[in-house]
C-alpha atoms as a PDB file:
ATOM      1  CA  UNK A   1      -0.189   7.982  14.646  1.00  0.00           C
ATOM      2  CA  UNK A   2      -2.918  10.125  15.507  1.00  0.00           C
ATOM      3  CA  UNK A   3      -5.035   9.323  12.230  1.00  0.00           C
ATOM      4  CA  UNK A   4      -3.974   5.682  12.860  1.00  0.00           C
ATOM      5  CA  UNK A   5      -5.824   5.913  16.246  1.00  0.00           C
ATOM      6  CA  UNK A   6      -9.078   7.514  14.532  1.00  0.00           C
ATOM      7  CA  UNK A   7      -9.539   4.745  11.734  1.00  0.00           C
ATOM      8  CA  UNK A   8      -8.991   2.410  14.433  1.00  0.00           C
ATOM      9  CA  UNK A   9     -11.988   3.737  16.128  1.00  0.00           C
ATOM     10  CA  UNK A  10     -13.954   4.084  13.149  1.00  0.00           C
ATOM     11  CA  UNK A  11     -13.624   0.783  12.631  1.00  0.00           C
ATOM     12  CA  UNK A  12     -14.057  -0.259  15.812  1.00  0.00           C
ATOM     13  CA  UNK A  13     -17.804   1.890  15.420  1.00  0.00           C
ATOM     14  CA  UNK A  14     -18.723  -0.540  12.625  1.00  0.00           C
ATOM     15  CA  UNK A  15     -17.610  -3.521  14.509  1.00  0.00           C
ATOM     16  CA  UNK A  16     -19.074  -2.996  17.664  1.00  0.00           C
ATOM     17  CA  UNK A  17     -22.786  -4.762  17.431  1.00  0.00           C
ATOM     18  CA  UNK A  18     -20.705  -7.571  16.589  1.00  0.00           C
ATOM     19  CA  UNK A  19     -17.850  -7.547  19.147  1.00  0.00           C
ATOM     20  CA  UNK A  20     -18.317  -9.154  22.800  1.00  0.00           C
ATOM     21  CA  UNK A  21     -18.483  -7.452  25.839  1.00  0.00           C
ATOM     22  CA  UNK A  22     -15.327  -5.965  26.339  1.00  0.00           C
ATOM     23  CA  UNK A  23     -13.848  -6.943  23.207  1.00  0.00           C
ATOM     24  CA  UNK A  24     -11.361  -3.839  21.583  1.00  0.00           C
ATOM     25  CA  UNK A  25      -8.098  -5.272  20.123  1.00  0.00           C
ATOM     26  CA  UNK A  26      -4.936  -3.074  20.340  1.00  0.00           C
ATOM     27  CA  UNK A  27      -4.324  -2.964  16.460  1.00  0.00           C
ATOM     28  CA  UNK A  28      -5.864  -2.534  13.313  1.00  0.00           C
ATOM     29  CA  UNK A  29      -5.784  -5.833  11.465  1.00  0.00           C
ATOM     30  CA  UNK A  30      -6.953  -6.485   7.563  1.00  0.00           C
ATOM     31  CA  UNK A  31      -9.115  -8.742   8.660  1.00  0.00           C
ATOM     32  CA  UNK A  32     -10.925  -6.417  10.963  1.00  0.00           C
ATOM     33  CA  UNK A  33     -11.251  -4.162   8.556  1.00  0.00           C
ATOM     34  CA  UNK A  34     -12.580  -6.284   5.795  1.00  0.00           C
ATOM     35  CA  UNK A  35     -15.463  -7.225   8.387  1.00  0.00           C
ATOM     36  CA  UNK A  36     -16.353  -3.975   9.452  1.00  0.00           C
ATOM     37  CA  UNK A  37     -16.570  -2.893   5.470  1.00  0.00           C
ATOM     38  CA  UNK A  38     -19.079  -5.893   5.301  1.00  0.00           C
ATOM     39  CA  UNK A  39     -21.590  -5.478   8.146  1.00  0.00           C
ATOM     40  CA  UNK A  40     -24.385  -4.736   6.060  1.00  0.00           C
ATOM     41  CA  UNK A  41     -23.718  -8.196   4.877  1.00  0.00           C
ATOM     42  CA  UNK A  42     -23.181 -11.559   6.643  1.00  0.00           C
ATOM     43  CA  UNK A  43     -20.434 -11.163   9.548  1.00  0.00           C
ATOM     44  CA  UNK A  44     -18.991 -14.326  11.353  1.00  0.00           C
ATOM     45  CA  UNK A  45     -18.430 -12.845  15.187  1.00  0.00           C
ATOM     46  CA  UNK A  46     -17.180 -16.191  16.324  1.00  0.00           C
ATOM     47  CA  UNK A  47     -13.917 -14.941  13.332  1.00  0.00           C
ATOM     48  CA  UNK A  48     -13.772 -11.691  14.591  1.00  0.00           C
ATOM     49  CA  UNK A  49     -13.244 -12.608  18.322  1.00  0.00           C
ATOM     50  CA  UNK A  50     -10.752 -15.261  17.452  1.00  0.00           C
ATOM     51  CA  UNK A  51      -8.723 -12.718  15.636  1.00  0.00           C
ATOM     52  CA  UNK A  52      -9.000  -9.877  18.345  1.00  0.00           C
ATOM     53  CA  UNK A  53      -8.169 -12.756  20.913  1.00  0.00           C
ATOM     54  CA  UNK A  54      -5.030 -13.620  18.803  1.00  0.00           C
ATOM     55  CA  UNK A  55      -3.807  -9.813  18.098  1.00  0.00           C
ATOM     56  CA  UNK A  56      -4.485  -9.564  21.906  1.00  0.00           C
ATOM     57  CA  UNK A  57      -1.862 -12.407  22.360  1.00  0.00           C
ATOM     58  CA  UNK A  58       0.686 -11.351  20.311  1.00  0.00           C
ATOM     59  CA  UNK A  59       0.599  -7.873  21.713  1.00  0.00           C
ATOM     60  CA  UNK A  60       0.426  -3.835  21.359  1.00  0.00           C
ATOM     61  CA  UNK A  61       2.150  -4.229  17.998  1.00  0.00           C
ATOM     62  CA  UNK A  62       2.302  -7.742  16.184  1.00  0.00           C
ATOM     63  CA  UNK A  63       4.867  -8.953  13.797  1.00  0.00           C
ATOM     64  CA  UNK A  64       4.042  -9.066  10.289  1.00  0.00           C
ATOM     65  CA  UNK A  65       2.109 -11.976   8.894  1.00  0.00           C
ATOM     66  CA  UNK A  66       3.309 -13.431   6.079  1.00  0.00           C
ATOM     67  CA  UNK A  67       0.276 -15.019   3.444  1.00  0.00           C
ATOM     68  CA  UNK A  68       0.604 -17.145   0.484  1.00  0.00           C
ATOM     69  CA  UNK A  69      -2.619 -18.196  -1.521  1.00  0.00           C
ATOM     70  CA  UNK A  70      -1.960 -21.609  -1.302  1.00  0.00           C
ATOM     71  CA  UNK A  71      -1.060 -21.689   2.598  1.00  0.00           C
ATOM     72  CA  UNK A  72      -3.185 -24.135   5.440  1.00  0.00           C
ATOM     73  CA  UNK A  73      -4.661 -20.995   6.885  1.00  0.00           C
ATOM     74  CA  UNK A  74      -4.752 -18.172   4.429  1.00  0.00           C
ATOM     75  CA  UNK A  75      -7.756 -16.599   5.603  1.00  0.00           C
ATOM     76  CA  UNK A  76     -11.159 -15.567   3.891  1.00  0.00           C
ATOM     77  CA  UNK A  77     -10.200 -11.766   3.549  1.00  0.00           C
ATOM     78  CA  UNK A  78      -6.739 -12.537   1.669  1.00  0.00           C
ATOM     79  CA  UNK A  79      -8.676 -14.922  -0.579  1.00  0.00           C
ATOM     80  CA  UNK A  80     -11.218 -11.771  -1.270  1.00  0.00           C
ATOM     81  CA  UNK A  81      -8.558  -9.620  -1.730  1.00  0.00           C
ATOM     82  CA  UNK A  82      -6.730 -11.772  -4.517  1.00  0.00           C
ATOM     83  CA  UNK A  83      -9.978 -12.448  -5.871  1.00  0.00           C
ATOM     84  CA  UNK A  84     -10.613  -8.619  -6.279  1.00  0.00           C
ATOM     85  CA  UNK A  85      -6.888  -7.578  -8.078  1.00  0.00           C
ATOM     86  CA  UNK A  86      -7.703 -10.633 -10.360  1.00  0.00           C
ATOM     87  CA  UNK A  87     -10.794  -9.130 -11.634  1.00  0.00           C
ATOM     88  CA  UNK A  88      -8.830  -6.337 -11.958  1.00  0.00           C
ATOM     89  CA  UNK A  89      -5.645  -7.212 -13.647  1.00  0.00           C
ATOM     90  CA  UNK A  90      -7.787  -9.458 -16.131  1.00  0.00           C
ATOM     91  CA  UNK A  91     -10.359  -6.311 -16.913  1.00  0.00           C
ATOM     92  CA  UNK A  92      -7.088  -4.181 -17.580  1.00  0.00           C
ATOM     93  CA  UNK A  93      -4.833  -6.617 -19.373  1.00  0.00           C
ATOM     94  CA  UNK A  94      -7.011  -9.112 -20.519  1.00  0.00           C
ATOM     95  CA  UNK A  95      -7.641 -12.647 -20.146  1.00  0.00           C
ATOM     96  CA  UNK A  96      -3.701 -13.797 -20.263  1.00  0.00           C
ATOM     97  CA  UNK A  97      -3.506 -13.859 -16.383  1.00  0.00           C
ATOM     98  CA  UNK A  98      -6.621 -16.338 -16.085  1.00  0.00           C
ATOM     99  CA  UNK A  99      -5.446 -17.562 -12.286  1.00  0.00           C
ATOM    100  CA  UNK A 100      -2.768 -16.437  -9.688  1.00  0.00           C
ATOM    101  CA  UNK A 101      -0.657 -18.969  -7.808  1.00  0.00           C
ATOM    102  CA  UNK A 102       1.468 -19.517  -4.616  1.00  0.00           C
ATOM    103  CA  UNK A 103       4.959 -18.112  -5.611  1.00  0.00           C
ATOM    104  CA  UNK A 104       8.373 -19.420  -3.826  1.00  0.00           C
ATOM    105  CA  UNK A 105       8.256 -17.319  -0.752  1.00  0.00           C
ATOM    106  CA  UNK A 106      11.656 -18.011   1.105  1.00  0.00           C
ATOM    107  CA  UNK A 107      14.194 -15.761  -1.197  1.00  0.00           C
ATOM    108  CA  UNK A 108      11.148 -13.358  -1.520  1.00  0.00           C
ATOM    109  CA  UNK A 109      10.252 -12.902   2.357  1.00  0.00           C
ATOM    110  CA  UNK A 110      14.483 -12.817   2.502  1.00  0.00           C
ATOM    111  CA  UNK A 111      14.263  -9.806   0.158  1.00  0.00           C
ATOM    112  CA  UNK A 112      11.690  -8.101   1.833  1.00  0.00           C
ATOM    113  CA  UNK A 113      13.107  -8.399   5.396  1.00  0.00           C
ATOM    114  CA  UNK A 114      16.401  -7.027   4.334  1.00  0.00           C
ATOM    115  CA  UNK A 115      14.773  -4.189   2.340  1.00  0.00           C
ATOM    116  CA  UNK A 116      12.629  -3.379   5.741  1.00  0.00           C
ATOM    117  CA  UNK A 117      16.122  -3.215   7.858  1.00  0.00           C
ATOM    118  CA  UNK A 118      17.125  -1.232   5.189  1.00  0.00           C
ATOM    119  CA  UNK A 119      14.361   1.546   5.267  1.00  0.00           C
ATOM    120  CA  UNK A 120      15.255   1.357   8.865  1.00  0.00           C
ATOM    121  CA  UNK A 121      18.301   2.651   8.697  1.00  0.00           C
ATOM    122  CA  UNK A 122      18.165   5.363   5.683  1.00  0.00           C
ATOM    123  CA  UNK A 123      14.484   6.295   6.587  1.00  0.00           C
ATOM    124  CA  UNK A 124      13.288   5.605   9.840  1.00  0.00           C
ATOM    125  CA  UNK A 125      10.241   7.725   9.738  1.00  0.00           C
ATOM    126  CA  UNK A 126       9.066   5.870   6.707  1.00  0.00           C
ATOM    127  CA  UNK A 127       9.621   2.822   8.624  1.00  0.00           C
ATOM    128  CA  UNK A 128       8.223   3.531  11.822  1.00  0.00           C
ATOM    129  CA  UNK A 129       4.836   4.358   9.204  1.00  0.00           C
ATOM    130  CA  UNK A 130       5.154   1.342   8.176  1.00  0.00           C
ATOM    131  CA  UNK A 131       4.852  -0.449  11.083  1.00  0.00           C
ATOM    132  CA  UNK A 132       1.875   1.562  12.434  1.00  0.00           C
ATOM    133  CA  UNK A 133       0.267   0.559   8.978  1.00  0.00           C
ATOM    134  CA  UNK A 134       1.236  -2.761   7.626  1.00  0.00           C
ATOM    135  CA  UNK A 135       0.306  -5.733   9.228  1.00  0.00           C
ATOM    136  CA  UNK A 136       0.538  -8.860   6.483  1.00  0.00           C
ATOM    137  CA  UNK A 137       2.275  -9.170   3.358  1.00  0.00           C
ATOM    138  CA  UNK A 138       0.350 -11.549   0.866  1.00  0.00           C
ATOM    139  CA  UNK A 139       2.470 -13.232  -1.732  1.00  0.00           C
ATOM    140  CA  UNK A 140       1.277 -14.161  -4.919  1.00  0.00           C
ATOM    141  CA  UNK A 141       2.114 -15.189  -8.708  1.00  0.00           C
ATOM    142  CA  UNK A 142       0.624 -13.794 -11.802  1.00  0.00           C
ATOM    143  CA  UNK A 143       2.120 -12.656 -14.500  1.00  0.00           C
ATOM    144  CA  UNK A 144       1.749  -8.868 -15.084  1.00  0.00           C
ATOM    145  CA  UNK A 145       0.570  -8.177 -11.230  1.00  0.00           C
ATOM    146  CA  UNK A 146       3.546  -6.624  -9.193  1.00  0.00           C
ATOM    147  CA  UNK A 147       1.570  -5.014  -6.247  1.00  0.00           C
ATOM    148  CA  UNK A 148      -1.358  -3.735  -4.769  1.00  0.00           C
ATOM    149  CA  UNK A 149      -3.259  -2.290  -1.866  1.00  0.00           C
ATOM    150  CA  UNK A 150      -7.371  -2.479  -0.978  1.00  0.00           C
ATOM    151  CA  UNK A 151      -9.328  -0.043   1.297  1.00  0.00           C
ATOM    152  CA  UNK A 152     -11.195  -2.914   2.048  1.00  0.00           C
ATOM    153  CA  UNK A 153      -8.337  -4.696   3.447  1.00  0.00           C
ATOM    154  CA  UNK A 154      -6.837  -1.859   4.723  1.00  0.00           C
ATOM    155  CA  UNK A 155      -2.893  -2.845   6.507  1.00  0.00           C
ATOM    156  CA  UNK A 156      -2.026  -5.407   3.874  1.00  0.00           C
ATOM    157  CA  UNK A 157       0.201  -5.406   0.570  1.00  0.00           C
ATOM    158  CA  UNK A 158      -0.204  -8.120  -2.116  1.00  0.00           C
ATOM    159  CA  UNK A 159       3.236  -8.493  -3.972  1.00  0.00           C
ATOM    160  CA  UNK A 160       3.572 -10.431  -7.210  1.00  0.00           C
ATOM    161  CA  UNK A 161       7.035 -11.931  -7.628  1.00  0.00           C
ATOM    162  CA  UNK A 162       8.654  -9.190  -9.468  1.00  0.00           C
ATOM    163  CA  UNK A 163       8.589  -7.042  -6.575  1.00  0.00           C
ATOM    164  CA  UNK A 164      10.390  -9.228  -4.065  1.00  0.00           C
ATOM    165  CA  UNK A 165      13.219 -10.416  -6.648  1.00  0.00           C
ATOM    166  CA  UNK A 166      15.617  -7.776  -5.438  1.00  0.00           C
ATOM    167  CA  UNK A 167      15.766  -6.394  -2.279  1.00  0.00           C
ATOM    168  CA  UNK A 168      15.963  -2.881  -4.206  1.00  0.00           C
ATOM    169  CA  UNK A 169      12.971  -4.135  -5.495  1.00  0.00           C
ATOM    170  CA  UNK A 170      10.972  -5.121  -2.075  1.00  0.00           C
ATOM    171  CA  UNK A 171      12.253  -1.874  -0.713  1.00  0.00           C
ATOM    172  CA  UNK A 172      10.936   0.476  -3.609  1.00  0.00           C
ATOM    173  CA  UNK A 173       7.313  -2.108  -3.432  1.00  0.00           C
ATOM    174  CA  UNK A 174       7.237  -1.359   0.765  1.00  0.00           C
ATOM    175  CA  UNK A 175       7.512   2.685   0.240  1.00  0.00           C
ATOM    176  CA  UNK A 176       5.009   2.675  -2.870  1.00  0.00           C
ATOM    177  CA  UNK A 177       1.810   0.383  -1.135  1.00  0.00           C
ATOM    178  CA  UNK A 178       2.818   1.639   2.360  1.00  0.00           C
ATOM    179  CA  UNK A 179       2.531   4.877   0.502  1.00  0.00           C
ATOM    180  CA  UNK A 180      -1.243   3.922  -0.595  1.00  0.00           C
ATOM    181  CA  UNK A 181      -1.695   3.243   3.080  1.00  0.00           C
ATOM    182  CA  UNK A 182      -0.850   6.281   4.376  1.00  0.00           C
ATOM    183  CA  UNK A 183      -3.000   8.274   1.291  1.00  0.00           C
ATOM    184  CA  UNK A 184      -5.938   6.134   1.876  1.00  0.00           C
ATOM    185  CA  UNK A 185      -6.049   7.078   5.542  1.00  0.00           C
ATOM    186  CA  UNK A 186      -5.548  10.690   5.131  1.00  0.00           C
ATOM    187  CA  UNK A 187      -8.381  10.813   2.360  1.00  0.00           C
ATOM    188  CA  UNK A 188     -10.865   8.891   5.189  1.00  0.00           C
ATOM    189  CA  UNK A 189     -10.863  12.015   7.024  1.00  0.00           C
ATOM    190  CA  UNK A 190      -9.905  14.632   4.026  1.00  0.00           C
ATOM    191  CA  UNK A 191     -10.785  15.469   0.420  1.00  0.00           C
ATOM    192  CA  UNK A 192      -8.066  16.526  -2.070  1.00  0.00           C
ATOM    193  CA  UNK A 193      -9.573  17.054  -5.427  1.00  0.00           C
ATOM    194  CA  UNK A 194     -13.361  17.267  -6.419  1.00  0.00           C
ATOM    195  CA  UNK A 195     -13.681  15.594  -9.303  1.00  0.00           C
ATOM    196  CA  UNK A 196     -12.062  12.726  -8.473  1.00  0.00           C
ATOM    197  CA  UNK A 197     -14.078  10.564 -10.706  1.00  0.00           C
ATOM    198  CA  UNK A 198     -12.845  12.713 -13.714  1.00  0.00           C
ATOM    199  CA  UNK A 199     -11.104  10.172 -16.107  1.00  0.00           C
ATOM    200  CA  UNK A 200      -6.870  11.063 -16.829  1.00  0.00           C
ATOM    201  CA  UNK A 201      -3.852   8.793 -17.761  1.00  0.00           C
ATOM    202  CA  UNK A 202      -0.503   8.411 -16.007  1.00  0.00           C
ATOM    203  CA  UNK A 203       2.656   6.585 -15.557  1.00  0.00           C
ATOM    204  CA  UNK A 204       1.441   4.048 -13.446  1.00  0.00           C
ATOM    205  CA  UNK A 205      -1.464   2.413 -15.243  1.00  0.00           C
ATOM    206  CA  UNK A 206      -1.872   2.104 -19.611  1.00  0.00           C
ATOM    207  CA  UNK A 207      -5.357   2.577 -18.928  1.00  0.00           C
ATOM    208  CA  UNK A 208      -7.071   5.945 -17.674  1.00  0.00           C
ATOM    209  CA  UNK A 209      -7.766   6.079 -14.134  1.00  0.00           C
ATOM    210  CA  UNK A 210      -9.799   8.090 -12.365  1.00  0.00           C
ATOM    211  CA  UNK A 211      -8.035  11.217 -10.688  1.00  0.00           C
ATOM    212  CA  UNK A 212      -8.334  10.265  -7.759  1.00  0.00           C
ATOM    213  CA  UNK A 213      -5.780   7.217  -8.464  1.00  0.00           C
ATOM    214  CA  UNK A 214      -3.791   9.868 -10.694  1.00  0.00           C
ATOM    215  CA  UNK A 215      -3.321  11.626  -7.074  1.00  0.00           C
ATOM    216  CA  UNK A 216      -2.087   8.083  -5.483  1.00  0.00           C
ATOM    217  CA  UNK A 217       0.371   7.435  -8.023  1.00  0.00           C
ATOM    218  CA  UNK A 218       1.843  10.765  -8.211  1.00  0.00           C
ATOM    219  CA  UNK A 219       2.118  10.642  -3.521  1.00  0.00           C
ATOM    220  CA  UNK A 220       3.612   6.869  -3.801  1.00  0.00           C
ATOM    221  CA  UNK A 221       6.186   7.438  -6.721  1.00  0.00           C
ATOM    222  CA  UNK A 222       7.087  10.599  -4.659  1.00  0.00           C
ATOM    223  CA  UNK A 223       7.583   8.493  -1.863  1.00  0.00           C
ATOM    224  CA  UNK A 224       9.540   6.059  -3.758  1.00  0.00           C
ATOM    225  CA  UNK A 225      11.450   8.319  -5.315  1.00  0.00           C
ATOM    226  CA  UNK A 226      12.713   9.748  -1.887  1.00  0.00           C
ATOM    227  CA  UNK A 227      13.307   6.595  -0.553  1.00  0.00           C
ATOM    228  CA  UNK A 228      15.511   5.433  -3.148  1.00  0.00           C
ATOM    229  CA  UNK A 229      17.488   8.208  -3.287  1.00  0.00           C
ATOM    230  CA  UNK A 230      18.058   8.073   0.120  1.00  0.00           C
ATOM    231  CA  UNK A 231      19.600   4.612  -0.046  1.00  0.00           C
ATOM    232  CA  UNK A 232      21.227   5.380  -3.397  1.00  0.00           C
ATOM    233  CA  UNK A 233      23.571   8.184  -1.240  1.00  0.00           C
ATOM    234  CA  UNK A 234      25.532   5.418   0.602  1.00  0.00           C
ATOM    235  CA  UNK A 235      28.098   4.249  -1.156  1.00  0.00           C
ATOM    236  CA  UNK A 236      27.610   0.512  -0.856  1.00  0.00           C
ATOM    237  CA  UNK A 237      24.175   1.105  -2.110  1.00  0.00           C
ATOM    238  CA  UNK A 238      23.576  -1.396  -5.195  1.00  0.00           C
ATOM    239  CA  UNK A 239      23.897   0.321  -8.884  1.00  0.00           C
ATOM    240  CA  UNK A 240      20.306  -1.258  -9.178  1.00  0.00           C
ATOM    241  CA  UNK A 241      18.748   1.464  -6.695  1.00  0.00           C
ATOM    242  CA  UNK A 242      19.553   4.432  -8.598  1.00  0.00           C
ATOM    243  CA  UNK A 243      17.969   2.551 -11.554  1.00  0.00           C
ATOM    244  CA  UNK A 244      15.104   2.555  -9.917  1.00  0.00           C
ATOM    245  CA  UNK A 245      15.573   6.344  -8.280  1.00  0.00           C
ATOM    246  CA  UNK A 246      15.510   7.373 -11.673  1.00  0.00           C
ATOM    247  CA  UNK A 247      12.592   5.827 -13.318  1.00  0.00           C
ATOM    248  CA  UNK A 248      10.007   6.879 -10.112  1.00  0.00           C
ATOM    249  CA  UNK A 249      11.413  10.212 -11.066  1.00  0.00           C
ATOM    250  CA  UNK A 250      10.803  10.459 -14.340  1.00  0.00           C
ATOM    251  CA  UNK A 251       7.502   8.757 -13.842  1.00  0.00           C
ATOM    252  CA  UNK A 252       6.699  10.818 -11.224  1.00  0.00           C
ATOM    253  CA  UNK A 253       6.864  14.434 -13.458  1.00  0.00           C
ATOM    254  CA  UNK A 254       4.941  12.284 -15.914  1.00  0.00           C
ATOM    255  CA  UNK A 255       1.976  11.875 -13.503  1.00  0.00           C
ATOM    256  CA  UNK A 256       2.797  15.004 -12.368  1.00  0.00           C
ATOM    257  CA  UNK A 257       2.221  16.737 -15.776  1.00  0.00           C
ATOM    258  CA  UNK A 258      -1.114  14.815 -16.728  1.00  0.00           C
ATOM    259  CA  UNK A 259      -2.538  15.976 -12.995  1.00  0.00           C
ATOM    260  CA  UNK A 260      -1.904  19.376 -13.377  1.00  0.00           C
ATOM    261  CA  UNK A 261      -4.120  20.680 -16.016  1.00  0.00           C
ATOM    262  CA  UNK A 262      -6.905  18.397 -14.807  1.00  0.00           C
ATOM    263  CA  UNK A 263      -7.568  17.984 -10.961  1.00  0.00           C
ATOM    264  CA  UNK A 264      -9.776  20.155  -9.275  1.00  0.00           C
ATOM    265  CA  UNK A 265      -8.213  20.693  -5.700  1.00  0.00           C
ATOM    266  CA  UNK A 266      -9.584  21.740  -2.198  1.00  0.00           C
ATOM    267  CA  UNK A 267      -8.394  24.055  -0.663  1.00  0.00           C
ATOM    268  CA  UNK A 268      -6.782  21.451   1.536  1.00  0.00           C
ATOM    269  CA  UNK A 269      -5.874  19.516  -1.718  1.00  0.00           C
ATOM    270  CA  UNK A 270      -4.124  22.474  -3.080  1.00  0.00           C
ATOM    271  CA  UNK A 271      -1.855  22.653  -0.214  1.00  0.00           C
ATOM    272  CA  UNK A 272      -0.912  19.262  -0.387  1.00  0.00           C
ATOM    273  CA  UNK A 273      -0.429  19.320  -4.143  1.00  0.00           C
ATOM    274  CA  UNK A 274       1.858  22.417  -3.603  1.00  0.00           C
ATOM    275  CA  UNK A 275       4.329  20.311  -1.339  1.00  0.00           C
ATOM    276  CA  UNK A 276       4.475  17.501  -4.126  1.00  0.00           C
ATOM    277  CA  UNK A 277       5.166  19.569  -6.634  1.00  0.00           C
ATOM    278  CA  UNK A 278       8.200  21.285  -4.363  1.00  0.00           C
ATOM    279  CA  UNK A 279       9.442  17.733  -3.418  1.00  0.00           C
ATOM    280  CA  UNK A 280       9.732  16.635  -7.541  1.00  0.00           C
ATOM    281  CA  UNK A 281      11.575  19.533  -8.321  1.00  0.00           C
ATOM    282  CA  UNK A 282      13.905  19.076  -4.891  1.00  0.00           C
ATOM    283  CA  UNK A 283      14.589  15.979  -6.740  1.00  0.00           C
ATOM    284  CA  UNK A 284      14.751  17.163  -9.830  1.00  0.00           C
ATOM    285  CA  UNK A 285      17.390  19.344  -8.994  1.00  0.00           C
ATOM    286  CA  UNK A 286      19.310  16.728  -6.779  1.00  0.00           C
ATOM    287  CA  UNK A 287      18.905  14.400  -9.549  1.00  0.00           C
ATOM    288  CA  UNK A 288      18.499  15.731 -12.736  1.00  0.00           C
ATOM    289  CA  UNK A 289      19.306  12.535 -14.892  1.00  0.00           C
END
């Protein structure tokens, strides 16, 4: 909460020659911080004091928005963002995903609602991250996309279809980009490794990735891991969750094993990669496989 309240600020810094008088909203909103990231570029104030106006209105802590591509009102920063995992997905995987779409969002926001009650009740502090960090879910089709999260649009997820088909699935997609959330915002006010440009391959991406993303996947799959092993403990949990407990575990000592002989840590970083390495092997030994 505390490093929630200093990005805020930050942000707010970069906003302020283009806020009015008096103007602060109580939240940290995507589209906030996809302005602020552009204010050496053209800014629209008349957009950002509509949207601090409406956070203002729906109070301290808004529900989550909902976004589809396709929707009346889906607003320049979710078109960016789309725009920017496209480029991505089709440098990566080629040219087969040439265009995302507006997916079928009723079973899908159904999914992801139950999966949210359902963090609430087997991990509340997960959850109660959550909602300090997430503020809209956009929805979209594309073939091989499944999820992703943007600095630039810092408190939203984009999910692809496959990760609201279950709710196991929209639970284990909420703790992995929640999970980017809470990394980026850590890594705005501390280092980890110093070569983070330094090119290494792991379990979440066929391509090599920089070690700094090496670092993200191995904190997220962590995350999910935990998670779903939490759920998987109750005894109505579905046979699907331990599935998926198992794979972000084995996935997880994959990344874990490609980081280690590579990343360069602070001192800081070390620390940190210490307790990840004691949480896989906590897990490990809960759940051996």
């Amino acid at each position: 909460m505390s490093l929630v309240r200093s990005h805020h600020r930050a942000v707010l810094r970069n906003l302020k020659p283009h806020l009015e008088d008096g103007q602060e909203p109580s939240c940290l909103h995507p589209g906030l911080v996809w302005e602020a990231a552009r204010t050496s570029t053209a800014v629209d104030t008349g957009r950002i004091a509509d949207l601090i106006r409406s956070l203002d209105t729906a109070g301290l802590m808004p529900p989550i928005e909902h976004l589809a591509l396709d929707a009346p009102m889906c607003p320049d920063w979710c078109r960016w963002g789309i725009q920017q995992l496209l480029t991505d997905i089709q440098r990566t995987r080629g040219t087969d995903d040439t265009e995302f779409s507006a997916p079928h969002m009723k079973e899908g926001i159904a999914h992801l609602e139950d999966a949210r009650e359902t963090l609430r009740r087997v991990w509340p502090e997960a959850a109660l991250e959550m909602d300090l960090l997430i503020r809209a879910i956009v929805y979209v089709q594309g073939g091989a996309f499944r999820s992703g999260t943007l600095r630039q649009t810092f408190g939203a997820i984009y999910l692809g279809t496959a990760s609201v088909e279950s709710t196991p699935a929209a639970f284990e997609a909420l703790l992995h980009e929640t999970g980017h959330h809470a990394l980026y915002l850590r890594n705005h006010f501390e280092t980890f490794v110093t070569n983070g440009d330094a090119m290494v391959s792991h379990a979440l991406r066929p391509d090599p990735r920089p070690v700094a993303g090496a670092v993200h996947a191995a904190h997220v799959l962590a995350r999910m891991t935990y998670g779903l092993a939490r759920w998987a403990g109750e005894p109505a949990a579905p046979p699907e969750v331990s599935e998926r407990r198992d794979q972000a575990l084995r996935r997880l000592k994959e990344t874990i094993a490609a980081l280690e002989p590579v990343a360069e840590w602070t001192e800081r970083g070390r620390l940190y990669f210490d307790d990840l390495l004691k949480w896989e092997q906590e897990l490990t030994g809960t759940h051996p496989g």
